[in-house]
Protein backbone atom coordinates (compact mmCIF):
# COMPACT_ATOMS: atom_id res chain seq x y z
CA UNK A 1 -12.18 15.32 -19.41
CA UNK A 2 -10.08 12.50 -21.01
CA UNK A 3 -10.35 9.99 -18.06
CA UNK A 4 -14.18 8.91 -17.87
CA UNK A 5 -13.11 7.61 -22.18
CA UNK A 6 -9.57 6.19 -21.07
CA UNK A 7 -11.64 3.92 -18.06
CA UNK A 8 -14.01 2.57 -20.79
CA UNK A 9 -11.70 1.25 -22.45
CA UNK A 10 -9.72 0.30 -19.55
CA UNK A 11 -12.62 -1.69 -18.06
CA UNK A 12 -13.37 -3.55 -21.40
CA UNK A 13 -9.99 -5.77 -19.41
CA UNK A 14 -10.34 -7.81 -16.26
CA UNK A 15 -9.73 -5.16 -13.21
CA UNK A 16 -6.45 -6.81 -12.23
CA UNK A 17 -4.66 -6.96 -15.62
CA UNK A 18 -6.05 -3.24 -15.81
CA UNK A 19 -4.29 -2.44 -12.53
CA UNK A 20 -0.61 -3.79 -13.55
CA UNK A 21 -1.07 -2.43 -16.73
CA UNK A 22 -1.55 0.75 -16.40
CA UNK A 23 0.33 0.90 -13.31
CA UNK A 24 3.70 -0.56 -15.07
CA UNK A 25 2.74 1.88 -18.47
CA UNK A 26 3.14 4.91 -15.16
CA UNK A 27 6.46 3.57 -14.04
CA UNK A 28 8.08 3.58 -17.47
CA UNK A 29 7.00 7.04 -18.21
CA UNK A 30 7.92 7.86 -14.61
CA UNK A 31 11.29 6.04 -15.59
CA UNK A 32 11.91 9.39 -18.54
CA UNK A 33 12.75 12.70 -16.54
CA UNK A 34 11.21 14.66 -18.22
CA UNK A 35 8.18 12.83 -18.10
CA UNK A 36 8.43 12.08 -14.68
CA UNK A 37 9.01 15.93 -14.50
CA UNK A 38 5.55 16.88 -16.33
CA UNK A 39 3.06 14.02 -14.94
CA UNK A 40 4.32 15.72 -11.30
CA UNK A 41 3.32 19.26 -12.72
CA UNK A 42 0.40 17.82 -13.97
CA UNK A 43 -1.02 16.15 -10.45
CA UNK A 44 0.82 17.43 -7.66
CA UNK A 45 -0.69 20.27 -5.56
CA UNK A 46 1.78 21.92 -3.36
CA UNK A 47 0.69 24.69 -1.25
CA UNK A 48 1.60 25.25 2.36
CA UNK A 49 -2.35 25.30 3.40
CA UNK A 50 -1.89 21.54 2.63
CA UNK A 51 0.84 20.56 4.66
CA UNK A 52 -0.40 18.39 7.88
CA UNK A 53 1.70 17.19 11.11
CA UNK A 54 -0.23 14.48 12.82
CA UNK A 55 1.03 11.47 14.49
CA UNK A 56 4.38 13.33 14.85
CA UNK A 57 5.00 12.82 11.08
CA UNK A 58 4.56 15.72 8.67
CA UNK A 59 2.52 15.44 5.57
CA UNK A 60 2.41 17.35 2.06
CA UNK A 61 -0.77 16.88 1.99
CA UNK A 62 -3.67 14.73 3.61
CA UNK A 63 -4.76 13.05 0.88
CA UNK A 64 -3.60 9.67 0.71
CA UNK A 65 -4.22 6.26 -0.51
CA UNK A 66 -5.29 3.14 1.16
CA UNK A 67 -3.82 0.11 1.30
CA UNK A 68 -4.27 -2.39 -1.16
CA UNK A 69 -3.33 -0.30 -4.13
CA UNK A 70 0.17 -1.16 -3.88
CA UNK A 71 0.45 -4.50 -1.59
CA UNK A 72 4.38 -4.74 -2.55
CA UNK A 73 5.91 -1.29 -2.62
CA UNK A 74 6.13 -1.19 -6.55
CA UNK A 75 5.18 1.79 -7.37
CA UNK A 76 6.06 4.41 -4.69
CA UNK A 77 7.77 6.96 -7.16
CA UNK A 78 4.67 7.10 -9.38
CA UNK A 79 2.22 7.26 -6.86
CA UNK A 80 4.36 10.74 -5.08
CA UNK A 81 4.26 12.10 -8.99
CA UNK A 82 0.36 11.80 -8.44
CA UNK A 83 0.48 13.98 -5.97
CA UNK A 84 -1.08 11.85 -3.08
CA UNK A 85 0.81 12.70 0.43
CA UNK A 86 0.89 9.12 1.91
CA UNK A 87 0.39 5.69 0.59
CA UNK A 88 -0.21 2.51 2.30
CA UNK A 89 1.51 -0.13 1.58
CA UNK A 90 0.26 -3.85 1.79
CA UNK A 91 -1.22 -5.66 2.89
CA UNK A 92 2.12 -7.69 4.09
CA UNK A 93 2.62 -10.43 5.70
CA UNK A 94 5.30 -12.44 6.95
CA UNK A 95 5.26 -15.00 4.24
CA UNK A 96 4.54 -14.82 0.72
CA UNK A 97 0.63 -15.84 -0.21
CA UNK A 98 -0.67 -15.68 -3.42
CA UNK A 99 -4.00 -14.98 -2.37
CA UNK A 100 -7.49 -16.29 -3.09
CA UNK A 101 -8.38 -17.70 -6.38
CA UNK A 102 -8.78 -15.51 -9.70
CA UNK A 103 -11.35 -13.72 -10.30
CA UNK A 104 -11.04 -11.98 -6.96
CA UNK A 105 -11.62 -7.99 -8.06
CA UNK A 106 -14.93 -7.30 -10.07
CA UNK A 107 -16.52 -3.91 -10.92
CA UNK A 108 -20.30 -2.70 -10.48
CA UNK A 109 -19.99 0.27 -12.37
CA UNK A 110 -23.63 1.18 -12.05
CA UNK A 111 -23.08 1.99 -8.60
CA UNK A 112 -19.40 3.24 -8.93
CA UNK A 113 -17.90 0.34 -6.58
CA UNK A 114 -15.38 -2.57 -6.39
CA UNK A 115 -15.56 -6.02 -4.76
CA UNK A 116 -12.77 -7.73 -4.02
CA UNK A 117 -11.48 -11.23 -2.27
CA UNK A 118 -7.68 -10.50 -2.62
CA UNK A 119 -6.87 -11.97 0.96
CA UNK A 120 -3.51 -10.55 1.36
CA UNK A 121 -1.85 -11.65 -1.84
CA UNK A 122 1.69 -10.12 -1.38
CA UNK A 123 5.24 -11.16 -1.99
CA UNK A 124 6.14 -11.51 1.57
CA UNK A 125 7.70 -8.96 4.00
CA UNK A 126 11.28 -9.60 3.45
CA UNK A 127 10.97 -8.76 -0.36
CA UNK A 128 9.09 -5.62 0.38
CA UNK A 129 11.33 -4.50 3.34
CA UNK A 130 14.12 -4.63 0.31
CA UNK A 131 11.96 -2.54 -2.22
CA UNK A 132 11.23 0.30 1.18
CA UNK A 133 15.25 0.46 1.61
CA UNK A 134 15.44 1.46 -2.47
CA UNK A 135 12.49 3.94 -1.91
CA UNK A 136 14.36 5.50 1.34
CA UNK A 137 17.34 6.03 -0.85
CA UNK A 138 15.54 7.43 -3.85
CA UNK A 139 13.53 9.73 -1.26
CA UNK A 140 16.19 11.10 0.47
CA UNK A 141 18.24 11.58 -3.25
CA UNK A 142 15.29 13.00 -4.71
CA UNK A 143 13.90 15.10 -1.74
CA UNK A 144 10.36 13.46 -2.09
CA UNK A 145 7.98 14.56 0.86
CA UNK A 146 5.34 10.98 0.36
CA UNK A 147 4.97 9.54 3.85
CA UNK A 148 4.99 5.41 3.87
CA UNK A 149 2.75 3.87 5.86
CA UNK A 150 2.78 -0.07 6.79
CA UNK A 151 0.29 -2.03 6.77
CA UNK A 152 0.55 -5.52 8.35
CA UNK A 153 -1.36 -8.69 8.71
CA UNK A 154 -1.13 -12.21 9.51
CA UNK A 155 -0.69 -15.12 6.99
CA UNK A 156 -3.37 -17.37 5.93
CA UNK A 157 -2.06 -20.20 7.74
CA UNK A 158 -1.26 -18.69 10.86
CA UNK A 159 -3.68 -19.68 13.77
CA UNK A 160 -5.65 -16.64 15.31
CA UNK A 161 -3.64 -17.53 18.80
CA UNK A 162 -0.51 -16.87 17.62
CA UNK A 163 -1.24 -14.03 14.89
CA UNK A 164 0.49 -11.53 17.12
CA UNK A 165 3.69 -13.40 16.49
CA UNK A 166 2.83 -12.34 12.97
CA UNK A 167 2.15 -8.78 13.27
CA UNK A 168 4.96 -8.49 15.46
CA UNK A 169 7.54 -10.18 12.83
CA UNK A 170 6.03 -8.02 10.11
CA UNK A 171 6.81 -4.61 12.43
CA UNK A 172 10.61 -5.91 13.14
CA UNK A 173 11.38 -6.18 9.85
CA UNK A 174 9.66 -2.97 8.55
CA UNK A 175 10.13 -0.37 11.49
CA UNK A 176 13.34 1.07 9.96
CA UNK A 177 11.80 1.90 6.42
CA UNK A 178 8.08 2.64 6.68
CA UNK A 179 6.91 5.99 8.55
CA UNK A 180 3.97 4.37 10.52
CA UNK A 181 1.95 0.69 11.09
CA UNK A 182 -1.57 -0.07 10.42
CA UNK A 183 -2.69 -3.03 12.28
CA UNK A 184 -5.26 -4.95 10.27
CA UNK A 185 -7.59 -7.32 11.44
CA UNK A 186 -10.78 -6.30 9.59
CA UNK A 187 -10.50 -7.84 5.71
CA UNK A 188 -13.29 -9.79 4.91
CA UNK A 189 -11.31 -11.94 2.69
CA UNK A 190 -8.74 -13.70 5.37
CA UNK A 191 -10.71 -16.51 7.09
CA UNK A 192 -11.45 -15.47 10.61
CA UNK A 193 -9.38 -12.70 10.44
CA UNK A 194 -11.95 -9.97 11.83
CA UNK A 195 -12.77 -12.25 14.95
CA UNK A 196 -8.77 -10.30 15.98
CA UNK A 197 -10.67 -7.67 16.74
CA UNK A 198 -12.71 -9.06 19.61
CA UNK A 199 -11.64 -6.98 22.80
CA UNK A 200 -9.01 -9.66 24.24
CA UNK A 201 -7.48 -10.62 20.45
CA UNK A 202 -7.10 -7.15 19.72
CA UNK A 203 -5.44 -6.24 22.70
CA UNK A 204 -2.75 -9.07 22.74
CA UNK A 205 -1.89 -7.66 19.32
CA UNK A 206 -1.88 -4.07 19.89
CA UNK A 207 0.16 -4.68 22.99
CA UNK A 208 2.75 -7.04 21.67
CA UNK A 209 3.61 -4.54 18.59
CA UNK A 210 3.32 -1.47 21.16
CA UNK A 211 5.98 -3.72 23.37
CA UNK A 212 8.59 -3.64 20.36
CA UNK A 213 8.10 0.08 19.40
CA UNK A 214 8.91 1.12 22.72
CA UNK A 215 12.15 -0.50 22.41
CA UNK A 216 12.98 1.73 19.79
CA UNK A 217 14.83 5.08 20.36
CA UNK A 218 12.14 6.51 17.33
CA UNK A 219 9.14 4.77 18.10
CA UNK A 220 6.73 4.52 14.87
CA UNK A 221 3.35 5.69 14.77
CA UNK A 222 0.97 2.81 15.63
CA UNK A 223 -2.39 2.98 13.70
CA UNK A 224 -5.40 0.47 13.60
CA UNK A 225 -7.64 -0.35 10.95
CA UNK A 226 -11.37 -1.11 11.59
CA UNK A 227 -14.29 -3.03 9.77
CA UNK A 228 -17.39 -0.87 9.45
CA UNK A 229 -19.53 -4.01 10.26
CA UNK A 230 -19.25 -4.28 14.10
CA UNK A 231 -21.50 -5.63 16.77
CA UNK A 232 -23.09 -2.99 18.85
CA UNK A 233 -21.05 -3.55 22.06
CA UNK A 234 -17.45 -3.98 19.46
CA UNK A 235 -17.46 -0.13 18.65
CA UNK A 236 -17.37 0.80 22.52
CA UNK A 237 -14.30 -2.04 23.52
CA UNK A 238 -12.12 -0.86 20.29
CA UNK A 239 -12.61 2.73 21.64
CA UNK A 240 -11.53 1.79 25.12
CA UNK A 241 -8.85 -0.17 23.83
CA UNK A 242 -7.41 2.67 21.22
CA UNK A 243 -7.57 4.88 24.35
CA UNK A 244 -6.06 3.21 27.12
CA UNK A 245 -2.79 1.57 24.88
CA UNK A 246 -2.98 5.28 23.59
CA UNK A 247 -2.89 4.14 20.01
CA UNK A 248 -1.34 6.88 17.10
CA UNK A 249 -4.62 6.96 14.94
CA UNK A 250 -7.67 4.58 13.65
CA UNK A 251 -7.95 3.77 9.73
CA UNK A 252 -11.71 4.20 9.89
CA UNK A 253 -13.17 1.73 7.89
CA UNK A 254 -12.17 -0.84 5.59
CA UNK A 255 -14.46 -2.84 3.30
CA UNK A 256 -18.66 -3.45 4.67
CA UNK A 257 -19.59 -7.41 3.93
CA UNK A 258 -22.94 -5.39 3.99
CA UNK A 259 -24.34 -4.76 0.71
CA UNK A 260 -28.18 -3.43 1.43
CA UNK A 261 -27.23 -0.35 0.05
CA UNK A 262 -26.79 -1.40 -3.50
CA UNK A 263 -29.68 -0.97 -5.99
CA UNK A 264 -31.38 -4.45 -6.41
CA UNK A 265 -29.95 -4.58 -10.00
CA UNK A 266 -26.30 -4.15 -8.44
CA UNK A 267 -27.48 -6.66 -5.36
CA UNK A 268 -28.05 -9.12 -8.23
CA UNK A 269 -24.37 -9.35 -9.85
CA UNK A 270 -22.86 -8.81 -6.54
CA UNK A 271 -24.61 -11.93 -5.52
CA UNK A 272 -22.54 -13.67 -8.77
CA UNK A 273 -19.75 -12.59 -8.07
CA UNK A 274 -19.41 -14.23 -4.83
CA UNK A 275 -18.21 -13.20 -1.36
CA UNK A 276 -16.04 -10.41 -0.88
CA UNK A 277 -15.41 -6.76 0.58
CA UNK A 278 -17.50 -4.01 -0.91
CA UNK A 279 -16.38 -0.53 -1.48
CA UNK A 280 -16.93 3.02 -3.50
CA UNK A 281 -19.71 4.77 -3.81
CA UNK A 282 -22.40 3.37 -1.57
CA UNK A 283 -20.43 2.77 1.38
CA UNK A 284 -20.00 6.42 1.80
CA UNK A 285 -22.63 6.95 4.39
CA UNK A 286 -21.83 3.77 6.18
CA UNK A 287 -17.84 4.84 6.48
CA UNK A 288 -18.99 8.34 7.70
CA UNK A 289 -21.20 7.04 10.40
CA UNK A 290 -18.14 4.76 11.84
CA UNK A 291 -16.12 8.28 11.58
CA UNK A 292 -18.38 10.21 13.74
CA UNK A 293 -19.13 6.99 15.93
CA UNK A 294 -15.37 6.22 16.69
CA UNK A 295 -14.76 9.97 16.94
CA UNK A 296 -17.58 10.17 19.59
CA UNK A 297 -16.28 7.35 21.71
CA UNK A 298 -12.78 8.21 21.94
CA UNK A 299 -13.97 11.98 22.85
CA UNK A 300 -11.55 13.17 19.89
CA UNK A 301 -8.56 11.62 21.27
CA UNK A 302 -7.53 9.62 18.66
CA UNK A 303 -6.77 10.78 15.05
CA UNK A 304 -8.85 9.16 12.52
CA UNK A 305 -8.02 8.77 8.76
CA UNK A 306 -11.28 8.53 6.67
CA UNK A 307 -11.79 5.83 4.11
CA UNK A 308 -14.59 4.52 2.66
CA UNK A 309 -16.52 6.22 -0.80
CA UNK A 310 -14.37 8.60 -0.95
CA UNK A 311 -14.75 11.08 -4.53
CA UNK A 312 -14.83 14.15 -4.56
CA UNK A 313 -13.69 17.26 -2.16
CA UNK A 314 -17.72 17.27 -0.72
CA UNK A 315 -16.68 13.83 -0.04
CA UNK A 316 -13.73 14.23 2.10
CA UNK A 317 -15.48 17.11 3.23
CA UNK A 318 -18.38 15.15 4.52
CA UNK A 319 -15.36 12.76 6.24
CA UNK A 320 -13.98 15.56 8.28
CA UNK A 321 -17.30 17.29 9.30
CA UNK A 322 -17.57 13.88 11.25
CA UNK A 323 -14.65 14.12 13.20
CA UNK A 324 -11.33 12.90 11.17
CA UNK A 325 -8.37 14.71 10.44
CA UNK A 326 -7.51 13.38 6.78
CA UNK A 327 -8.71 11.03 4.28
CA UNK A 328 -7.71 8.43 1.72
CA UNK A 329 -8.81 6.87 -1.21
CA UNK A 330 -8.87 3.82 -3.09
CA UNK A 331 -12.02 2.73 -5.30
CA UNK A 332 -12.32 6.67 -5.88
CA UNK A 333 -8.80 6.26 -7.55
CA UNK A 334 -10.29 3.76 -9.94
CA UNK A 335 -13.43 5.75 -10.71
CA UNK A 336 -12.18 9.19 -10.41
CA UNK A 337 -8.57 8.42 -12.09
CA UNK A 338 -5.08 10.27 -11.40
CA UNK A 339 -5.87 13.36 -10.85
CA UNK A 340 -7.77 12.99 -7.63
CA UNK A 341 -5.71 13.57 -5.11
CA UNK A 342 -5.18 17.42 -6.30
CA UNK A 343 -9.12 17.92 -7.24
CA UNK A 344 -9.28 16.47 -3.45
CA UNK A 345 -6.48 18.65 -2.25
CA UNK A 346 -8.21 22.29 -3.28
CA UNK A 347 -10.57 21.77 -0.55
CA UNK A 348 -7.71 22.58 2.07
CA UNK A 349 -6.98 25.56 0.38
């Protein structure tokens, strides 16, 4: 009942001060025990109903959010005490890139949606890999069940031919402290960065990071994330692709450049506030369809985690009606605030 008069206030401030903010004002209560002790009580749904083993990895709960929240691994503690049951981390990249140019998040609140032109800000992967190692230690002191998911790009300046050398760096350095990979090639916001998922780009880079993880004596998960803006003849090679390098799981979709489905009045201050990935509300229907499509042409095969307008329980409902297995959030987060994960989370039980 509090939350819809805390976000007006909160969105009287620019979305990415809002963000830090209120994520940093988390980690200091998080930082009191007994705090941290009564926000967990507060958000966290345990029940065994929720518990989920997919990928070979076991989860608290399938509810988890998407990357882009938290890019560089800040705020892993706070997020668990929120009761989600994985978090992507990340984008990350080999280097360090600040980013596009500010403003790069804006708001239509009309239609309960985000655009955003981040293109992988993020503090680079060895900086992250050291924050990971301090969250393994703190998760095996505390006993905290939050599964870690990676997920990797290429830098700005890195030519599309030699972008797998990119992923590839970004899985060496992270394989020992993240639970699974996400492969992305399918933000909006990194120039030519969705032409990677062409059939022959895509399967250099699938195959050179499936090369290093079956070097390992614990392979990790390997997971890919697709745009829901493909060409018709795209949906069938990804499928074929996911199937024959027998991929872990699809990340089904990330933001739509396609914004038709916006009222005209929202159409008109999305065309303001520039280019950029749309997402909430009224990409619901568009994320579903990619769902049932991918879980169609890979005859249920692969896993597929649902993202994309994700609210309420009828939401993540509708999500695994079409054929995935669990769900996460990100512009629902903003919208719906903290305690959406649990409202979520009593659909499974």
């Amino acid at each position: 009942m509090w939350y819809p008069l805390l976000r007006q206030l909160l969105f009287l401030l620019p979305p990415e001060t809002v963000h830090y903010m209120s994520m940093d004002m988390l980690q200091k209560a998080c930082s009191i025990p007994w705090m941290r002790k009564r926000i967990a009580a507060s958000f966290q749904l345990k029940h065994p109903k929720l518990e989920k083993e997919l990928f070979g990895l076991h989860f608290p709960n399938p509810v988890g959010l998407g990357a882009g929240f938290d890019k560089n691994a800040l705020y892993l503690p706070e997020l668990e005490a929120l009761g989600f049951g994985s978090v992507e981390i990340g984008t990350v990249t080999p280097l360090p890139q600040p980013g596009n140019d500010m403003p790069r998040l804006f708001r239509l609140p009309a239609s309960r949606a985000l655009i955003n032109r981040m293109g992988f800000n993020n503090n680079g992967v060895l900086a992250i890999r050291a924050r990971l190692e301090r969250w393994q230690n703190l998760k095996n002191k505390e006993g905290y069940k939050m599964i870690v998911g990676g997920n990797i790009g290429k830098n700005k300046v890195t030519a599309n031919e030699d972008a797998w050398k990119d992923y590839t760096r970004c899985y060496d350095e992270l394989a020992d402290v993240v639970d699974y990979f996400t492969i992305n090639v399918s933000s909006p916001n990194t120039p030519g960065l969705r032409a990677l998922q062409e059939k022959d780009a895509l399967q250099k880079i699938i195959s050179a990071v499936q090369e290093r993880n079956s070097q390992r004596a614990t392979p990790r998960p390997i997971l890919l994330k697709i745009a829901p803006d493909q060409p018709e003849g795209a949906w069938q090679d990804i499928a074929d692709l996911a199937v024959s390098l027998q991929l872990s799981g699809l990340v089904v979709s990330n933001t739509t450049i396609d914004r038709s489905m916006l009222s005209q009045e929202s159409q008109k201050k999305a065309e303001a506030m520039g280019a950029g990935g749309l997402s909430g509300l009224p990409v619901r229907e568009k994320a579903t369809d990619a769902v049932r499509r991918m879980h169609s042409l890979t005859g249920g095969q692969i896993p597929i985690i649902a993202s994309g307008g994700i609210f309420t329980a009828a939401d993540a409902r509708e999500k695994l009606d079409a054929g995935a297995e669990m769900v996460q959030v990100w512009t629902g987060f903003v919208y719906e605030g903290p305690g959406i994960a649990s409202k979520i989370c009593r659909l499974f039980i």
